[in-house]
N, C-alpha and C. Protein backbone atom coordinates (compact mmCIF):
# COMPACT_ATOMS: atom_id res chain seq x y z
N UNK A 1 92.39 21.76 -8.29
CA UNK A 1 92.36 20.49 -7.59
C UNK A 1 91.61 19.50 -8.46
N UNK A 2 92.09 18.32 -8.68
CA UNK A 2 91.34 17.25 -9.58
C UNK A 2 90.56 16.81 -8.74
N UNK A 3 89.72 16.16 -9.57
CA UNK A 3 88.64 15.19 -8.87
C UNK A 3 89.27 13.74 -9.53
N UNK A 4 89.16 12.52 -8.67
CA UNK A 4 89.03 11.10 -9.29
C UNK A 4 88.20 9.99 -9.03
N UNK A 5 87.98 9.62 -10.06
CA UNK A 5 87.23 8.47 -9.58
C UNK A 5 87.68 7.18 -9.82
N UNK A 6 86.75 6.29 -8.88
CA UNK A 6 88.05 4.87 -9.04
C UNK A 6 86.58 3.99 -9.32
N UNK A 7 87.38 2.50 -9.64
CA UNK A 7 86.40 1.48 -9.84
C UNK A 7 86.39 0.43 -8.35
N UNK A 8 87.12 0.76 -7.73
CA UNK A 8 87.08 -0.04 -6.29
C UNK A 8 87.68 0.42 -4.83
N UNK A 9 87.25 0.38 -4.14
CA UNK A 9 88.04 0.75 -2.39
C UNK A 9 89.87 0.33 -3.06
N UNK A 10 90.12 -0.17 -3.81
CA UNK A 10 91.66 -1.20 -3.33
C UNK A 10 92.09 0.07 -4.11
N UNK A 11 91.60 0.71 -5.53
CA UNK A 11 92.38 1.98 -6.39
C UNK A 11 92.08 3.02 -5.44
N UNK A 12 91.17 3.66 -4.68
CA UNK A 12 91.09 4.50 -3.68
C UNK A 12 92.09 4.65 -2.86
N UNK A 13 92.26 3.04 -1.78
CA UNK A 13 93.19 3.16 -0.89
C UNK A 13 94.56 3.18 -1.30
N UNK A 14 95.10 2.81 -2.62
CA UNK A 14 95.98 2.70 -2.97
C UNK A 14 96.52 4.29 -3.70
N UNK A 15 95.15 5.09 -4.21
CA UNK A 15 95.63 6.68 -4.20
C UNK A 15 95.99 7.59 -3.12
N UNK A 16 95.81 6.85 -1.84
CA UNK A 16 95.65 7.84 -0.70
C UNK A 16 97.66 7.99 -0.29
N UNK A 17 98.07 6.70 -1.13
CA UNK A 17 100.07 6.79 -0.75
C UNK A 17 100.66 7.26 -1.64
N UNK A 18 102.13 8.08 -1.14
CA UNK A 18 102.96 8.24 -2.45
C UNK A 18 104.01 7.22 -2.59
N UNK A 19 103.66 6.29 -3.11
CA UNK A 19 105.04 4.95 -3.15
C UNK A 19 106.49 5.23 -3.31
N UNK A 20 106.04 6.28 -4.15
CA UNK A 20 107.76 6.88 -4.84
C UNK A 20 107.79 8.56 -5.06
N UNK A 21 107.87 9.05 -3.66
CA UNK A 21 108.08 10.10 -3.53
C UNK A 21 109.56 10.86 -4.00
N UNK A 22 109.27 12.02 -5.12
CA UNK A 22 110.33 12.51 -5.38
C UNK A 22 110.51 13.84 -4.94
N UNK A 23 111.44 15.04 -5.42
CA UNK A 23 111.57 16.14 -4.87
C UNK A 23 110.40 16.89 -5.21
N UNK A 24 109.46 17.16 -6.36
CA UNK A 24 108.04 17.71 -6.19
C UNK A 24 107.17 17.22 -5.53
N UNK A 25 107.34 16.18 -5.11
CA UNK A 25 106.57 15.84 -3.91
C UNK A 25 106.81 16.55 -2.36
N UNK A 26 108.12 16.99 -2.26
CA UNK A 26 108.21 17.34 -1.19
C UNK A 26 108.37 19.17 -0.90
N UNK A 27 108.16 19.42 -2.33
CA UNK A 27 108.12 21.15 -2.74
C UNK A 27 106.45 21.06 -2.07
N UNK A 28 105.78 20.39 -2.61
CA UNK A 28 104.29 20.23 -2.39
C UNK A 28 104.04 20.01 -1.04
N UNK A 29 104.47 19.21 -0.60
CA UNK A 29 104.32 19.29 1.21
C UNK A 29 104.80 20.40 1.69
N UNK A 30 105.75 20.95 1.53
CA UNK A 30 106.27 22.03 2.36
C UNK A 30 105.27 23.21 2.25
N UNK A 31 104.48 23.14 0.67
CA UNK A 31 103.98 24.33 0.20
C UNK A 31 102.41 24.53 1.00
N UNK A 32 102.33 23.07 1.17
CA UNK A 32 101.04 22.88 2.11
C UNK A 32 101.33 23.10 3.79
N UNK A 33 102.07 22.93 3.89
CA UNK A 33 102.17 23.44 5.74
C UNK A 33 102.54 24.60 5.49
N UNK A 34 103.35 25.36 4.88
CA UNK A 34 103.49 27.07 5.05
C UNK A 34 101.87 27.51 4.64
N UNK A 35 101.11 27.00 3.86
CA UNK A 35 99.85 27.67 3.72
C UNK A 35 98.58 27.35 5.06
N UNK A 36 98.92 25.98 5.64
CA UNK A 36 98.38 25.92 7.12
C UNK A 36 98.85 26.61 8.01
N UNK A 37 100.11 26.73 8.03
CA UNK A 37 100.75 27.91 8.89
C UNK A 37 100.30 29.37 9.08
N UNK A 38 100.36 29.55 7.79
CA UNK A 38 99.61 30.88 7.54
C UNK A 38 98.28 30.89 8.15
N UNK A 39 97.40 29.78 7.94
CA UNK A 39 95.87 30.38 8.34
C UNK A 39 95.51 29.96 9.34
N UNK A 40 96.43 29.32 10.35
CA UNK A 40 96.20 29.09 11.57
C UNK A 40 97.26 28.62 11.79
N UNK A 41 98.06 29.65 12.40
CA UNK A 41 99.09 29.51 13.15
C UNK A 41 99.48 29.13 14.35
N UNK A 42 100.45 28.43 14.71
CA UNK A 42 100.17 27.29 16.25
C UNK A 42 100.19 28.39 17.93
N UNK A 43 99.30 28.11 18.18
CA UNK A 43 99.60 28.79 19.33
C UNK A 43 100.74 27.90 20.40
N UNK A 44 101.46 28.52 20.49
CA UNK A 44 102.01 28.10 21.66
C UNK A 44 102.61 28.93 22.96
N UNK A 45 102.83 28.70 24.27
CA UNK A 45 103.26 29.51 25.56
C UNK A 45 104.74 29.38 26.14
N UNK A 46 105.58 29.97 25.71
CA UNK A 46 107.00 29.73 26.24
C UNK A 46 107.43 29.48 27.57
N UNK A 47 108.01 29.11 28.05
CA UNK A 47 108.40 28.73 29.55
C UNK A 47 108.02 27.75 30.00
N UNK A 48 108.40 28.01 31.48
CA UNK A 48 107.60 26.57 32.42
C UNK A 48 106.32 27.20 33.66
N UNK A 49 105.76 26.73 33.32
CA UNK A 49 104.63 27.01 34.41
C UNK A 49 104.78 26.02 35.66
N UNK A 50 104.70 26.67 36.73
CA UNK A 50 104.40 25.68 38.07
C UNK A 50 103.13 25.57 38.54
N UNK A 51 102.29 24.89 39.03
CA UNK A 51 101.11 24.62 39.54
C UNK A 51 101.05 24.25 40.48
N UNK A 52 99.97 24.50 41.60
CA UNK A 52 99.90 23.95 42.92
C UNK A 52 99.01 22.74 43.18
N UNK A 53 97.71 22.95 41.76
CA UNK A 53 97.51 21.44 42.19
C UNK A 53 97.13 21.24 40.72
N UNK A 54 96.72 20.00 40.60
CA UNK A 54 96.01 19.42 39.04
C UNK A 54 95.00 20.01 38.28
N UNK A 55 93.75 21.05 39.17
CA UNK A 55 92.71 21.58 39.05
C UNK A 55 93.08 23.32 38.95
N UNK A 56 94.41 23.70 39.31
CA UNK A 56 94.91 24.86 38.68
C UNK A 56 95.20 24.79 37.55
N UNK A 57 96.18 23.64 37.07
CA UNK A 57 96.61 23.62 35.75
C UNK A 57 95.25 23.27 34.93
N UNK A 58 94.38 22.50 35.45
CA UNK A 58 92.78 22.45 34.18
C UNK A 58 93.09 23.61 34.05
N UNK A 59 92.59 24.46 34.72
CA UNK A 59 92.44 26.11 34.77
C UNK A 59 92.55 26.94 33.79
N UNK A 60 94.03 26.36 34.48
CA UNK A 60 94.73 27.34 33.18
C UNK A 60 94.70 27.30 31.79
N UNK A 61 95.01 25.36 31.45
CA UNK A 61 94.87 25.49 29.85
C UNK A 61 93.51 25.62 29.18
N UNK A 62 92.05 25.41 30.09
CA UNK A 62 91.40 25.75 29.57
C UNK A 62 91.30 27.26 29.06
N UNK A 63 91.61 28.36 30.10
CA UNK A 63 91.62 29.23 29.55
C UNK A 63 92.39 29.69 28.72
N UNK A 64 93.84 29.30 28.66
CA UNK A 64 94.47 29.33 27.43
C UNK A 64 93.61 29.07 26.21
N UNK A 65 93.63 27.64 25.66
CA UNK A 65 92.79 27.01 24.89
C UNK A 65 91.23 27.90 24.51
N UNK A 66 90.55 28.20 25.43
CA UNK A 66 89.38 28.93 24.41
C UNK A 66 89.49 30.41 24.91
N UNK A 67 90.02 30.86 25.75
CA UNK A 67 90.35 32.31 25.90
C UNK A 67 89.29 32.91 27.21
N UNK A 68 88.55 32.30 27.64
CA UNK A 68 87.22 32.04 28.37
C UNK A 68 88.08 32.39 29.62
N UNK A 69 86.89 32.49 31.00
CA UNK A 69 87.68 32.36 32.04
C UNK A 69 86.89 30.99 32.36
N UNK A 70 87.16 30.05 33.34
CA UNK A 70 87.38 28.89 33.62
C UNK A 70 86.62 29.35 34.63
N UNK A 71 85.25 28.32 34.83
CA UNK A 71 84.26 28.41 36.16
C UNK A 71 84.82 28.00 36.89
């Protein structure tokens, strides 16, 4: 990973875009979300859940979300 340094905020903000993105640019993105993927992979819950009121569903995704049971 390089390091850079700039002489002002305007060369900074102006390194943070790719103006002219080509196809290694986008080998490189892909290569970076399969490696986020890998180390934290998305949790997600298939289906539909029904709820009886607003304070069930807290409930629930809290305990989803940290794995805890929900006071």
């Amino acid at each position: 990973m390089s390091v850079y340094t700039f002489d002002s905020f305007e060369e900074a903000r102006h390194a943070l875009w790719e103006f002219d993105p080509g196809p290694e640019y986008y080998c490189r993105v892909a290569r970076l979300f399969a490696l986020a993927f890998r180390i934290a992979p998305p949790r997600c819950r298939r289906g539909i859940r029904a709820y009886a009121s607003i304070e069930e569903a807290q409930k629930d995704r809290f305990h989803f979300q940290t794995g805890l049971r929900a006071p």
